[in-house]
PDB file of N, CA and C in Angstrom:
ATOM      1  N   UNK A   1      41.937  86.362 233.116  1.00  0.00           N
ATOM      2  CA  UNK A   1      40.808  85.575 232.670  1.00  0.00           C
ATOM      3  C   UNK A   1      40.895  85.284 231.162  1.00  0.00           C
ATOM      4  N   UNK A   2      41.576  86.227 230.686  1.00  0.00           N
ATOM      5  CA  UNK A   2      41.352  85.600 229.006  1.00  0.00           C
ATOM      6  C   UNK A   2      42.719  85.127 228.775  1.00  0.00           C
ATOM      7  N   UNK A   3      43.560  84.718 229.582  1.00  0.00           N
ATOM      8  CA  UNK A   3      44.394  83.698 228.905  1.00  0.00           C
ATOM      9  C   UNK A   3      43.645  82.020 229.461  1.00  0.00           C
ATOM     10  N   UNK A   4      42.866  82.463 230.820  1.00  0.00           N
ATOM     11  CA  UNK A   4      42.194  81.282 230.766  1.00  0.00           C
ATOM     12  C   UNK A   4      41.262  80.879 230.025  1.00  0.00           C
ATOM     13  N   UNK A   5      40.573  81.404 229.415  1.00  0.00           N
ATOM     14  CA  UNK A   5      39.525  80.822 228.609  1.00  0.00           C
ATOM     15  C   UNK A   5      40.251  80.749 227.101  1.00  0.00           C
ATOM     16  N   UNK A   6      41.211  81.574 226.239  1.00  0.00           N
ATOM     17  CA  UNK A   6      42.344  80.969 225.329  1.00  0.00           C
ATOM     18  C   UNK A   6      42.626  79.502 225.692  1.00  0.00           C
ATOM     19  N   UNK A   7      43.092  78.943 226.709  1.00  0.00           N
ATOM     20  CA  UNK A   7      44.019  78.043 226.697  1.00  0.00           C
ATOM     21  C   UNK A   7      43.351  76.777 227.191  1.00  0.00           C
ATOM     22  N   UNK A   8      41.906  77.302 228.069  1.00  0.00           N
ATOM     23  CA  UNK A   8      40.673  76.244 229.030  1.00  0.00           C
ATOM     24  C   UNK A   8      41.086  75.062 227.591  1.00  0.00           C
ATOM     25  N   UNK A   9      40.432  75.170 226.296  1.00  0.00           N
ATOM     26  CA  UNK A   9      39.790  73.713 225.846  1.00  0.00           C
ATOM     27  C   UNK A   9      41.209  73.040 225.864  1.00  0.00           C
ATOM     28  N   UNK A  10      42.636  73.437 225.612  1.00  0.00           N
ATOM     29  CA  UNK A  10      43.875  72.573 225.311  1.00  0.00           C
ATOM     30  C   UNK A  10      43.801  71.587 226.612  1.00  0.00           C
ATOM     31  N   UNK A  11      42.969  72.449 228.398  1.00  0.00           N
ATOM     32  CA  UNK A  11      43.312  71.548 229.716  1.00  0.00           C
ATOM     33  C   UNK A  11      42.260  70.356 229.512  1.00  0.00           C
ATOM     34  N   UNK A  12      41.507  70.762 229.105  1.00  0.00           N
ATOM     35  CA  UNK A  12      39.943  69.971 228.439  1.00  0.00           C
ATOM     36  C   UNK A  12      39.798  68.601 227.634  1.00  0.00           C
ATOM     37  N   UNK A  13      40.718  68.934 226.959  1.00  0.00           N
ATOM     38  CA  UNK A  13      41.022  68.295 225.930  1.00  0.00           C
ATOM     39  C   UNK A  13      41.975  66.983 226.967  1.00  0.00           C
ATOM     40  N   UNK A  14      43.316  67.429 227.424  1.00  0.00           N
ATOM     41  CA  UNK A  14      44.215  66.610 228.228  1.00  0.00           C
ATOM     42  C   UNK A  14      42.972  66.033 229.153  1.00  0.00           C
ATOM     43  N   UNK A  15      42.556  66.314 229.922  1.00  0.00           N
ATOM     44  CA  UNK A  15      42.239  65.666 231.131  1.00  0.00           C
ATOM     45  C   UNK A  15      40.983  64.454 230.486  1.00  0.00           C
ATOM     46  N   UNK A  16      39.929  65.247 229.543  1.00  0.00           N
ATOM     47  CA  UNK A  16      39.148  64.104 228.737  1.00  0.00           C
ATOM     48  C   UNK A  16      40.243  62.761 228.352  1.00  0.00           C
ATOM     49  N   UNK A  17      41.196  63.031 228.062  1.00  0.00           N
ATOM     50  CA  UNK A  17      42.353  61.990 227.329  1.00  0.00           C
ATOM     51  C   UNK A  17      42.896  61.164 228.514  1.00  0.00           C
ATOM     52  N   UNK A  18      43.110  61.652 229.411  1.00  0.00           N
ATOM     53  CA  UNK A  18      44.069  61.105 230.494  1.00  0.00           C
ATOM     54  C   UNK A  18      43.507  60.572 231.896  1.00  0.00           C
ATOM     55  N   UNK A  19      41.653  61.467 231.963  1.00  0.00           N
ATOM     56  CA  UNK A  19      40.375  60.797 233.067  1.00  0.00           C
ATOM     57  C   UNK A  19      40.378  58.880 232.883  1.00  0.00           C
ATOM     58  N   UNK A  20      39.973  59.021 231.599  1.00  0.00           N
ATOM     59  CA  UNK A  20      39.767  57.599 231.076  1.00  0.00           C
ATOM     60  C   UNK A  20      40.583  56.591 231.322  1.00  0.00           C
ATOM     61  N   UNK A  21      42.048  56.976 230.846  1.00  0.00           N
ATOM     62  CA  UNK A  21      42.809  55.900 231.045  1.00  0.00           C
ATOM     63  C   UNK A  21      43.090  56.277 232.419  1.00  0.00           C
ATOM     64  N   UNK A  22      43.112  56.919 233.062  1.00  0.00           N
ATOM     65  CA  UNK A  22      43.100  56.858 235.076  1.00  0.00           C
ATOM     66  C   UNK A  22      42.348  55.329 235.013  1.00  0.00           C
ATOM     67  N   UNK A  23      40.788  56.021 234.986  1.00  0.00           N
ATOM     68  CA  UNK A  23      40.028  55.036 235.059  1.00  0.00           C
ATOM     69  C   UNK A  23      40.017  53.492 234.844  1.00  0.00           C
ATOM     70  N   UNK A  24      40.737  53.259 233.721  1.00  0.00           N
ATOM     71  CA  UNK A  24      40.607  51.978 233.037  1.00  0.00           C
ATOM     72  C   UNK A  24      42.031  51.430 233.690  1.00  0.00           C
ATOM     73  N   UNK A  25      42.898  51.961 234.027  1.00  0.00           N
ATOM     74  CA  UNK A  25      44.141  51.803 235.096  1.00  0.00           C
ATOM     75  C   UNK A  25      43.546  51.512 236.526  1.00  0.00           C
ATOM     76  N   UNK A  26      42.636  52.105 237.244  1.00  0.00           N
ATOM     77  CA  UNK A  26      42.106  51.600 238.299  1.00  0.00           C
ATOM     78  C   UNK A  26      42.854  52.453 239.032  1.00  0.00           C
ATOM     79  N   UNK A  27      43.150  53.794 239.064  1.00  0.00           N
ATOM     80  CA  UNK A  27      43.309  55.091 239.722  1.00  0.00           C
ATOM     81  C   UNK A  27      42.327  55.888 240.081  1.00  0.00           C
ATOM     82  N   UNK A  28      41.545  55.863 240.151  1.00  0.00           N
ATOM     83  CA  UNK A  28      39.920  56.318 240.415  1.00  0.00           C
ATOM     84  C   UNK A  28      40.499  57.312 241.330  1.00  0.00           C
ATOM     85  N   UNK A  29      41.078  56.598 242.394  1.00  0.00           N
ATOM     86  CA  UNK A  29      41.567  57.610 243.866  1.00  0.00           C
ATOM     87  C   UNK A  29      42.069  58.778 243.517  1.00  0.00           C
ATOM     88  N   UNK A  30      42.339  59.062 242.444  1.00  0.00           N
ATOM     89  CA  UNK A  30      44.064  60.125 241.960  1.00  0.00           C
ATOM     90  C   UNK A  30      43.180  60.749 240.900  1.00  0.00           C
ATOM     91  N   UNK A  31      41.989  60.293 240.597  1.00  0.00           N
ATOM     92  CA  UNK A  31      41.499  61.786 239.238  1.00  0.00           C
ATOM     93  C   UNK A  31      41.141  62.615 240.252  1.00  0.00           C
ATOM     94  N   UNK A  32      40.656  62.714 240.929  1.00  0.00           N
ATOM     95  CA  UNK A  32      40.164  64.050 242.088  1.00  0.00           C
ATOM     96  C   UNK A  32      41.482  64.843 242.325  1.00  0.00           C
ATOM     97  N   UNK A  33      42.465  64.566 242.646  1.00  0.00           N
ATOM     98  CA  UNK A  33      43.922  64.878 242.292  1.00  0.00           C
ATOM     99  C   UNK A  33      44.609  65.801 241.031  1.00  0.00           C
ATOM    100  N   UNK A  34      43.890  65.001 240.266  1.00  0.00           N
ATOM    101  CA  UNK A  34      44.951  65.097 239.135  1.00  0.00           C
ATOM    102  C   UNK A  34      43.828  66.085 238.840  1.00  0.00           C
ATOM    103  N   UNK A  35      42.663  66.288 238.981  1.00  0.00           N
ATOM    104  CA  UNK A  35      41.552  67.741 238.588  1.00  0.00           C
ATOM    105  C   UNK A  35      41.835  68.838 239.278  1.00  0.00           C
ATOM    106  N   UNK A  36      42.299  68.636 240.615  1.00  0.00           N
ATOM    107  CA  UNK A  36      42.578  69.862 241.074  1.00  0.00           C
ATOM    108  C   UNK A  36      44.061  70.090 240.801  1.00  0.00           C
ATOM    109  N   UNK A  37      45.054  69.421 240.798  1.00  0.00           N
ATOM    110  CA  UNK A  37      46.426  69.945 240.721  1.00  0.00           C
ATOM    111  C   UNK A  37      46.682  70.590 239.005  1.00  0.00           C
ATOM    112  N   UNK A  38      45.573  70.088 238.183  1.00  0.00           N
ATOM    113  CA  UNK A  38      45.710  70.783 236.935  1.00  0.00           C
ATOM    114  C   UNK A  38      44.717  71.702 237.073  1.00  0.00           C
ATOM    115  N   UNK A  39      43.341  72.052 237.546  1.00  0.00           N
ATOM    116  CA  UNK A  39      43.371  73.679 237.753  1.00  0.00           C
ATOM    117  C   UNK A  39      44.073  74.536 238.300  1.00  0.00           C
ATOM    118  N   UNK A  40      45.215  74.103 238.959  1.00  0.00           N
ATOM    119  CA  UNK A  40      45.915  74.883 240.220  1.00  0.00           C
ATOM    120  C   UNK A  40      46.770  75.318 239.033  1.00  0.00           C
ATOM    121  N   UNK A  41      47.430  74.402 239.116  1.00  0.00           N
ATOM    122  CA  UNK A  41      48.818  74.630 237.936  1.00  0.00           C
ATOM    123  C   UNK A  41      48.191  75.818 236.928  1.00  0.00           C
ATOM    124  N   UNK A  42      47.386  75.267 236.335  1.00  0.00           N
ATOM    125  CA  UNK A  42      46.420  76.438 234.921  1.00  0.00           C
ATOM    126  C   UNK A  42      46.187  77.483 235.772  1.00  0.00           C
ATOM    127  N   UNK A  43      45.445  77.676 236.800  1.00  0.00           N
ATOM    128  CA  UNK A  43      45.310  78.986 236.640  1.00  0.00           C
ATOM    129  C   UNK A  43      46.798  79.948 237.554  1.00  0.00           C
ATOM    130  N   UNK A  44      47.781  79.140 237.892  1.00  0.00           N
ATOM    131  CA  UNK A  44      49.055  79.900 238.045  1.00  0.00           C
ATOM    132  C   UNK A  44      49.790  80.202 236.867  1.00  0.00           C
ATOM    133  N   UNK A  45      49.795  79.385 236.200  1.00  0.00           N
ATOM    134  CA  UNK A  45      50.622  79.423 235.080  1.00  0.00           C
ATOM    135  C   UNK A  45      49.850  80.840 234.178  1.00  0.00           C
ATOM    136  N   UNK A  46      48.295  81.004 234.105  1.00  0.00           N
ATOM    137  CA  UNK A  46      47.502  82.398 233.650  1.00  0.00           C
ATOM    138  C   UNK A  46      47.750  83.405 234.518  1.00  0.00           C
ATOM    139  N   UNK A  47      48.417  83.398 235.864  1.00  0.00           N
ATOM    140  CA  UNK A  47      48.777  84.003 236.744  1.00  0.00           C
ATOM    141  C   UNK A  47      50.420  84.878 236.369  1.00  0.00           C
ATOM    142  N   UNK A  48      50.998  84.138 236.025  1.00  0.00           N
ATOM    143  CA  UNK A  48      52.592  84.638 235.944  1.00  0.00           C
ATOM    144  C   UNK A  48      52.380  84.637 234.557  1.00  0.00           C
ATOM    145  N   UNK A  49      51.913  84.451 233.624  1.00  0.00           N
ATOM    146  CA  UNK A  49      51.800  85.384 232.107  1.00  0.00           C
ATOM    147  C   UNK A  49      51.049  86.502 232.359  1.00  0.00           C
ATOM    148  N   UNK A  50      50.087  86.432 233.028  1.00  0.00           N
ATOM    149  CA  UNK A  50      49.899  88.221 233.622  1.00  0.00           C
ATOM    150  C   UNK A  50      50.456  89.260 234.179  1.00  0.00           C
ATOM    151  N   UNK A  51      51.434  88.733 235.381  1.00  0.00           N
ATOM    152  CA  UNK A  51      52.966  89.012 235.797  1.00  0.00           C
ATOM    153  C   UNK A  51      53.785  89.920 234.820  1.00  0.00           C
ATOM    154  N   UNK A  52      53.736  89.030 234.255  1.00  0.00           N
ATOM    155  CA  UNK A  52      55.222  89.038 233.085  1.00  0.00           C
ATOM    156  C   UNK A  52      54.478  90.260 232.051  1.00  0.00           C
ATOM    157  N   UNK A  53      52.915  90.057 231.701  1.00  0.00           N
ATOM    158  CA  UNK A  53      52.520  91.171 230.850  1.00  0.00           C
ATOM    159  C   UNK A  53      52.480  92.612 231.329  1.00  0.00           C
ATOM    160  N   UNK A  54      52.117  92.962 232.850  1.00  0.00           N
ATOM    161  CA  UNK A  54      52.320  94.096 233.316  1.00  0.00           C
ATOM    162  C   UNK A  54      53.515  94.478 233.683  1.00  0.00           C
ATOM    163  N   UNK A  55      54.539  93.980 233.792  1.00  0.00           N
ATOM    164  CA  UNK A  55      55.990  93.617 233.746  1.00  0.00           C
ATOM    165  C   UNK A  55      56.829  94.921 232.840  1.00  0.00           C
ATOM    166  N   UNK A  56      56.179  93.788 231.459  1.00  0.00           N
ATOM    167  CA  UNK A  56      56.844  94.540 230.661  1.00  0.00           C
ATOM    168  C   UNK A  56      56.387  95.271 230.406  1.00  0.00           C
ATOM    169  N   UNK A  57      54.205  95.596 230.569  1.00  0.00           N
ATOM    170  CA  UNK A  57      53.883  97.003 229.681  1.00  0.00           C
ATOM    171  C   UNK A  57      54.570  98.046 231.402  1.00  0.00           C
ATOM    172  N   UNK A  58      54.966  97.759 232.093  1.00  0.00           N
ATOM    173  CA  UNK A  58      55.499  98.904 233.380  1.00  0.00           C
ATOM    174  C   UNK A  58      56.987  99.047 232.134  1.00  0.00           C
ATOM    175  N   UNK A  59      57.908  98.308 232.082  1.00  0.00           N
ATOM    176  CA  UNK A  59      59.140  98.828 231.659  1.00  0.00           C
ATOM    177  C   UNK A  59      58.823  99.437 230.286  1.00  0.00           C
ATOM    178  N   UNK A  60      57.995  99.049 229.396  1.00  0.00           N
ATOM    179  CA  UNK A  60      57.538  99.721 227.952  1.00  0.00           C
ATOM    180  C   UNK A  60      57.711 101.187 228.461  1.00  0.00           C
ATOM    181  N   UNK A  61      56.782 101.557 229.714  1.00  0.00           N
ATOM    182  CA  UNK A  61      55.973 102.592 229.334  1.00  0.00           C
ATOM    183  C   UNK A  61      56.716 104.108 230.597  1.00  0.00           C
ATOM    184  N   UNK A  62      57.981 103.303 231.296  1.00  0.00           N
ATOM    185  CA  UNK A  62      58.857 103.901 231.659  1.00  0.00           C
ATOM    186  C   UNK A  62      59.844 104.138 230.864  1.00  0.00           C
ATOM    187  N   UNK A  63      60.665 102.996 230.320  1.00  0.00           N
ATOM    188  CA  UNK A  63      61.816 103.457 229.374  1.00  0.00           C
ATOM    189  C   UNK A  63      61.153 104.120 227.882  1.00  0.00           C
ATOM    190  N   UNK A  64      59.822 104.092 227.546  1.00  0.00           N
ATOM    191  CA  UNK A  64      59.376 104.955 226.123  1.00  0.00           C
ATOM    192  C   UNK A  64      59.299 106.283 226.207  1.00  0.00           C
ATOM    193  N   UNK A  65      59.322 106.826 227.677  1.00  0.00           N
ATOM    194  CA  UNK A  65      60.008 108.474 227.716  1.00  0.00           C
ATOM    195  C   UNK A  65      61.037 108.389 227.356  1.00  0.00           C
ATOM    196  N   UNK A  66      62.271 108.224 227.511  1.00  0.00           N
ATOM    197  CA  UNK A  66      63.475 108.411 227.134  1.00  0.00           C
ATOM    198  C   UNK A  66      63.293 108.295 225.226  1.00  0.00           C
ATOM    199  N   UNK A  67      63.584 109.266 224.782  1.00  0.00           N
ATOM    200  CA  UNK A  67      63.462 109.110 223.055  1.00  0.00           C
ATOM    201  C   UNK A  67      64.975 108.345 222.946  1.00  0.00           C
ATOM    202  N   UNK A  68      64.605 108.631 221.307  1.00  0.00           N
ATOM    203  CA  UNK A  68      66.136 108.182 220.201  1.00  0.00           C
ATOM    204  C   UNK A  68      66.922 107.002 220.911  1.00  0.00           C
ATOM    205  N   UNK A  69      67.567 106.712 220.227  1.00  0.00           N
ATOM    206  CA  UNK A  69      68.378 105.551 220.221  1.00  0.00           C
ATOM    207  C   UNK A  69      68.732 104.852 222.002  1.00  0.00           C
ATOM    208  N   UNK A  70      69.330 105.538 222.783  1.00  0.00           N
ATOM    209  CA  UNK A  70      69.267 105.219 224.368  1.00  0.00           C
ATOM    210  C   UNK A  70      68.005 104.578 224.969  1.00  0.00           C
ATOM    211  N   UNK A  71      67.004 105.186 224.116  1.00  0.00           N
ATOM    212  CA  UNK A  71      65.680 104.626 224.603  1.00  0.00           C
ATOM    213  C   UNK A  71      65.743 103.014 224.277  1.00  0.00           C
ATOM    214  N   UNK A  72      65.913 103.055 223.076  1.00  0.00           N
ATOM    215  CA  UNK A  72      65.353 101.820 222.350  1.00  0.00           C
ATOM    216  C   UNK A  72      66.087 100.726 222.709  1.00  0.00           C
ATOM    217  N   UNK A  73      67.878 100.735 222.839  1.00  0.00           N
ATOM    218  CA  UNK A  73      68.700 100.118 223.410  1.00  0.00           C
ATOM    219  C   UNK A  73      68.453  99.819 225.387  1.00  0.00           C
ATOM    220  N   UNK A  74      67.770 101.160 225.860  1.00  0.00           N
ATOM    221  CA  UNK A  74      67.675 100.354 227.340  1.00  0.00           C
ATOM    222  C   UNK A  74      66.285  99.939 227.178  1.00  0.00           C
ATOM    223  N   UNK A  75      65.112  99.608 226.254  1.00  0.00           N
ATOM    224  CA  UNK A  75      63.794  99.137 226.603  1.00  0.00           C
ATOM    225  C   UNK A  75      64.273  97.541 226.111  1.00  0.00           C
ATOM    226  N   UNK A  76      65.497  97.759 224.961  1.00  0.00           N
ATOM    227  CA  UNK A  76      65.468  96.280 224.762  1.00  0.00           C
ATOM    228  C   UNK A  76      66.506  95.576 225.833  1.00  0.00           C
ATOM    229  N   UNK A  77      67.448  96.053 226.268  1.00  0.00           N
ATOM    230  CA  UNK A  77      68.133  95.227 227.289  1.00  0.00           C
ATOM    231  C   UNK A  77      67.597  94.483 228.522  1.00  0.00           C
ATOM    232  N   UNK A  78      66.447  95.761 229.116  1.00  0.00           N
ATOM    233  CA  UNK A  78      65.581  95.604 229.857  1.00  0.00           C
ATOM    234  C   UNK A  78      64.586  94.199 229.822  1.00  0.00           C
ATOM    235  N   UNK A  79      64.371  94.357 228.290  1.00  0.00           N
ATOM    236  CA  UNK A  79      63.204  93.430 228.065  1.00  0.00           C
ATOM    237  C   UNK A  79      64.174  91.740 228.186  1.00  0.00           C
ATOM    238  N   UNK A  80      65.607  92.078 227.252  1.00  0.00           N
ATOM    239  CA  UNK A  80      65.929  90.740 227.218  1.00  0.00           C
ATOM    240  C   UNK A  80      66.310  90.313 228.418  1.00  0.00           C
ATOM    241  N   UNK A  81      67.112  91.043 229.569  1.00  0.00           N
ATOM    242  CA  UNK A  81      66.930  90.678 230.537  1.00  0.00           C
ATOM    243  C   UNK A  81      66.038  89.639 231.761  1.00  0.00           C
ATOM    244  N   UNK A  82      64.636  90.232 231.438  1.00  0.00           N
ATOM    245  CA  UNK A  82      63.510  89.860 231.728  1.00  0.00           C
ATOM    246  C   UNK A  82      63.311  88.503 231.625  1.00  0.00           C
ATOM    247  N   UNK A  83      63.443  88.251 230.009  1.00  0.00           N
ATOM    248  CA  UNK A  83      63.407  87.319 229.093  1.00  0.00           C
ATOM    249  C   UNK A  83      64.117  85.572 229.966  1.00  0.00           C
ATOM    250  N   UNK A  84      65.179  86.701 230.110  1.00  0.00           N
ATOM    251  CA  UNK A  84      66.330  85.761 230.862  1.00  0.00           C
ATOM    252  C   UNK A  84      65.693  84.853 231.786  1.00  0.00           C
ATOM    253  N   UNK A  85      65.654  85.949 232.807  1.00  0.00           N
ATOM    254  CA  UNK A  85      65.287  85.813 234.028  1.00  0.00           C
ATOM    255  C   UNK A  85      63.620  85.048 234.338  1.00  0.00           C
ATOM    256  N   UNK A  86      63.168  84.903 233.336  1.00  0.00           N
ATOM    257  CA  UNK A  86      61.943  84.436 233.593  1.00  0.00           C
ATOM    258  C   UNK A  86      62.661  82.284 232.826  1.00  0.00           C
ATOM    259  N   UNK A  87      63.547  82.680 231.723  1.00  0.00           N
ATOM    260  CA  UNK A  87      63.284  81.278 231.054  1.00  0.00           C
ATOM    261  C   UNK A  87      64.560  80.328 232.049  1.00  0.00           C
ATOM    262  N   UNK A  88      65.587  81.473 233.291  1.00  0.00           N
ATOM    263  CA  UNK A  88      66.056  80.983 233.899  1.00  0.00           C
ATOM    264  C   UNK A  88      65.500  79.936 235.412  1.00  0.00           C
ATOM    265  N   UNK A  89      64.362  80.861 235.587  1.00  0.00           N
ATOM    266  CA  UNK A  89      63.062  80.694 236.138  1.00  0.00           C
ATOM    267  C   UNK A  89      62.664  79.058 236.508  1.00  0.00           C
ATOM    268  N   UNK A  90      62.609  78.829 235.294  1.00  0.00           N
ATOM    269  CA  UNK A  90      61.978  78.230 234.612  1.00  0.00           C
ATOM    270  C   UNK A  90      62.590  76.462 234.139  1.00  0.00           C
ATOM    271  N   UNK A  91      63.950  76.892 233.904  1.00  0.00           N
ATOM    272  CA  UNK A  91      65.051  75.521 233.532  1.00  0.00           C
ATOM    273  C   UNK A  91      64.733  74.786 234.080  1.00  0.00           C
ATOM    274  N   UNK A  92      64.791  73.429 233.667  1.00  0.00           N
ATOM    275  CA  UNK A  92      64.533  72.469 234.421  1.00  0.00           C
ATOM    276  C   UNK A  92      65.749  72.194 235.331  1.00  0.00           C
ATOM    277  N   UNK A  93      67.311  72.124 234.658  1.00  0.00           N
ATOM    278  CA  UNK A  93      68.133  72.238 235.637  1.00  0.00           C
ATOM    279  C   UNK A  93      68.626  72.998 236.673  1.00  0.00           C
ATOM    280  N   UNK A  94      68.242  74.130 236.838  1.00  0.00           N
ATOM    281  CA  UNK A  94      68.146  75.169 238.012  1.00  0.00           C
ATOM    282  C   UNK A  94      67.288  74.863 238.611  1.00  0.00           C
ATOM    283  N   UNK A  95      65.810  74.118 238.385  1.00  0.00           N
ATOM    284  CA  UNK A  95      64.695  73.862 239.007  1.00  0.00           C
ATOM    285  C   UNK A  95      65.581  72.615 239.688  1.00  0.00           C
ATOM    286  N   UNK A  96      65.775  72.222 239.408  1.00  0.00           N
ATOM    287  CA  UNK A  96      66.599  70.310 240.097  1.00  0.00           C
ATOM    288  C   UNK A  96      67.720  70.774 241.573  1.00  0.00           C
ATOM    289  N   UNK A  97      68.515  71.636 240.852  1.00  0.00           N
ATOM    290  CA  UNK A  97      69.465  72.568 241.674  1.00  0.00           C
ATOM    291  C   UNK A  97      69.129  72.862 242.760  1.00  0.00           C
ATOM    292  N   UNK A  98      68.528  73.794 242.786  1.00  0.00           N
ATOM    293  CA  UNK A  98      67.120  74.474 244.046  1.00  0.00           C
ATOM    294  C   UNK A  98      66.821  73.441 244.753  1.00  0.00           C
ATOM    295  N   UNK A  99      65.936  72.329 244.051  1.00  0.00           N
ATOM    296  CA  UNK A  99      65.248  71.507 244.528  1.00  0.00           C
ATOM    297  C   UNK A  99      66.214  70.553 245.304  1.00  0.00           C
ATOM    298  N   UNK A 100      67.234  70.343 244.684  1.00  0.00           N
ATOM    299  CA  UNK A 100      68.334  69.125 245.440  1.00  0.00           C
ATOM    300  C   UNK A 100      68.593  69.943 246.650  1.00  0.00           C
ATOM    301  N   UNK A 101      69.230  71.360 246.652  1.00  0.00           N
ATOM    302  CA  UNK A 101      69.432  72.323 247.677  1.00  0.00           C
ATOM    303  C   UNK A 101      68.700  72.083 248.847  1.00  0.00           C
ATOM    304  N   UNK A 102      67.140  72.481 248.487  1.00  0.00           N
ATOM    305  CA  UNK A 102      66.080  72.397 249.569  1.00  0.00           C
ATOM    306  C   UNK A 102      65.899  70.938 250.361  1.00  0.00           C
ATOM    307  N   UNK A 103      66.070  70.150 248.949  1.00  0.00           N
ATOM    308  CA  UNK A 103      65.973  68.811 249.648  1.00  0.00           C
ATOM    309  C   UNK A 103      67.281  68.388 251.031  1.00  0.00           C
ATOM    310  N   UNK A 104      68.202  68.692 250.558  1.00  0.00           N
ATOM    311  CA  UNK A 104      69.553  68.722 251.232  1.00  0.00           C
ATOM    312  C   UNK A 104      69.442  69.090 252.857  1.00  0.00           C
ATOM    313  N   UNK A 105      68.642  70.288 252.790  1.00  0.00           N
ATOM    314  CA  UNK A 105      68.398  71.299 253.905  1.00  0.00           C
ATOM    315  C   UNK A 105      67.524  70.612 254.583  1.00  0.00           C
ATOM    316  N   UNK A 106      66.674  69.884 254.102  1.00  0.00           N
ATOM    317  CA  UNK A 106      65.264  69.307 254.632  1.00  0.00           C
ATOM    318  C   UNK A 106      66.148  67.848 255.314  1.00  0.00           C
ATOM    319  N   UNK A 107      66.755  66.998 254.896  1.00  0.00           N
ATOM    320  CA  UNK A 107      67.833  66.477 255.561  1.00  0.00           C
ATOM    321  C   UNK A 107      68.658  66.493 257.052  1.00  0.00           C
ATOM    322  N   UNK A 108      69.160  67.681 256.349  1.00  0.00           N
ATOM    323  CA  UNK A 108      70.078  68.208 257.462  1.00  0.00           C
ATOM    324  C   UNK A 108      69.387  68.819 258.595  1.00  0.00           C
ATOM    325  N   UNK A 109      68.434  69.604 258.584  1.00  0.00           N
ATOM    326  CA  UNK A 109      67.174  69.413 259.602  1.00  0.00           C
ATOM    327  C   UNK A 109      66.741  68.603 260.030  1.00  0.00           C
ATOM    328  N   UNK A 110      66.418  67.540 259.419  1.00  0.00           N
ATOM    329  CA  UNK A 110      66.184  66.421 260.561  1.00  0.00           C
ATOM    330  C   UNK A 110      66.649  65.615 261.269  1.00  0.00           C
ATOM    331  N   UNK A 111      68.632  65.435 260.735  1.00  0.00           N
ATOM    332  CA  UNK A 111      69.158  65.170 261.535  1.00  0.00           C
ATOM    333  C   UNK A 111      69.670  65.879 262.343  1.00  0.00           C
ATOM    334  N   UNK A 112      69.207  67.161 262.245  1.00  0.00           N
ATOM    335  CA  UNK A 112      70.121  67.834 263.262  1.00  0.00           C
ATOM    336  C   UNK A 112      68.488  67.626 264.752  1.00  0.00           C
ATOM    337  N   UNK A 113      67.670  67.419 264.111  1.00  0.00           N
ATOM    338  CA  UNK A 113      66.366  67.535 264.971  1.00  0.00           C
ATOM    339  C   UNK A 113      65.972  66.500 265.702  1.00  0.00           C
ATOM    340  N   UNK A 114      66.867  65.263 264.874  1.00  0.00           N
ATOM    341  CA  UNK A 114      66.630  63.706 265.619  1.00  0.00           C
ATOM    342  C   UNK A 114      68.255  63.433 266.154  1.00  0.00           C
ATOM    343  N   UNK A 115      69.124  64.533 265.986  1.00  0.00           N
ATOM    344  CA  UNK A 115      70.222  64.081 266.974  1.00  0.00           C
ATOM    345  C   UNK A 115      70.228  64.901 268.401  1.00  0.00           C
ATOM    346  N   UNK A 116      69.228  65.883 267.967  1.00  0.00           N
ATOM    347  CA  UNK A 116      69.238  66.460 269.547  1.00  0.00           C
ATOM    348  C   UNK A 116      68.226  65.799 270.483  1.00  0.00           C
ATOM    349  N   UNK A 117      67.521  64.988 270.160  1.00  0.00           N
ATOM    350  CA  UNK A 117      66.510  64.557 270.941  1.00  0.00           C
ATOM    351  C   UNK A 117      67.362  63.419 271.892  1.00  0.00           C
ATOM    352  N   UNK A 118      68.507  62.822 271.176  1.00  0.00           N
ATOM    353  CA  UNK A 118      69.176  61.639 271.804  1.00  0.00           C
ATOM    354  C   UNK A 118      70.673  61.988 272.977  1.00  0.00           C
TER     355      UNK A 118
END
């Protein structure tokens, strides 16, 4: 909740900016749309920064037993790891990848689904 209310006026702000010109475009149909697919998005996106915060205070507060130097070297590998793995997540070209993948599959399913019917 408090990264949503941090971040609420920046969605506030966009959608005041972007309602209007819907409007004056003659999209009327698509702001009901575009209101819910940007609360959805916002409050996932406050969703997986919460993720990611218990994440790391779990690995903080496992690897901060281990003292001296071993400690500090596996809390940070750990963390950059993480790091990784979340901004890999995230790429737009791995996102395309995936997505071409799935799309591919979604394909090949249907022809395999409209050649058995014949």
């Amino acid at each position: 909740m408090s990264v949503d209310f941090a971040y609420s006026p920046f969605l506030f702000l966009s959608l005041g900016a972007i309602i209007p010109l819907a409007i004056n475009a003659g999209m009327t149909q698509l702001v009901p749309w575009l209101i819910a697919l940007s609360l959805l998005s916002f409050l996932w996106g406050a969703l997986i920064v919460e993720i990611l915060r218990a994440v790391i205070n779990r690995i903080s507060t496992t690897v901060y037993r281990r003292t001296g130097r071993l400690g500090i070297v596996l809390r940070l590998t750990l963390l950059i790891v993480l790091f990784v793995a979340v901004q890999l997540a995230f790429n737009p070209y791995i996102l395309y990848y995936v997505l071409a993948g799935i799309v591919s599959g979604i394909s090949l399913a249907w022809f395999v689904l409209l050649s058995g019917r014949q």
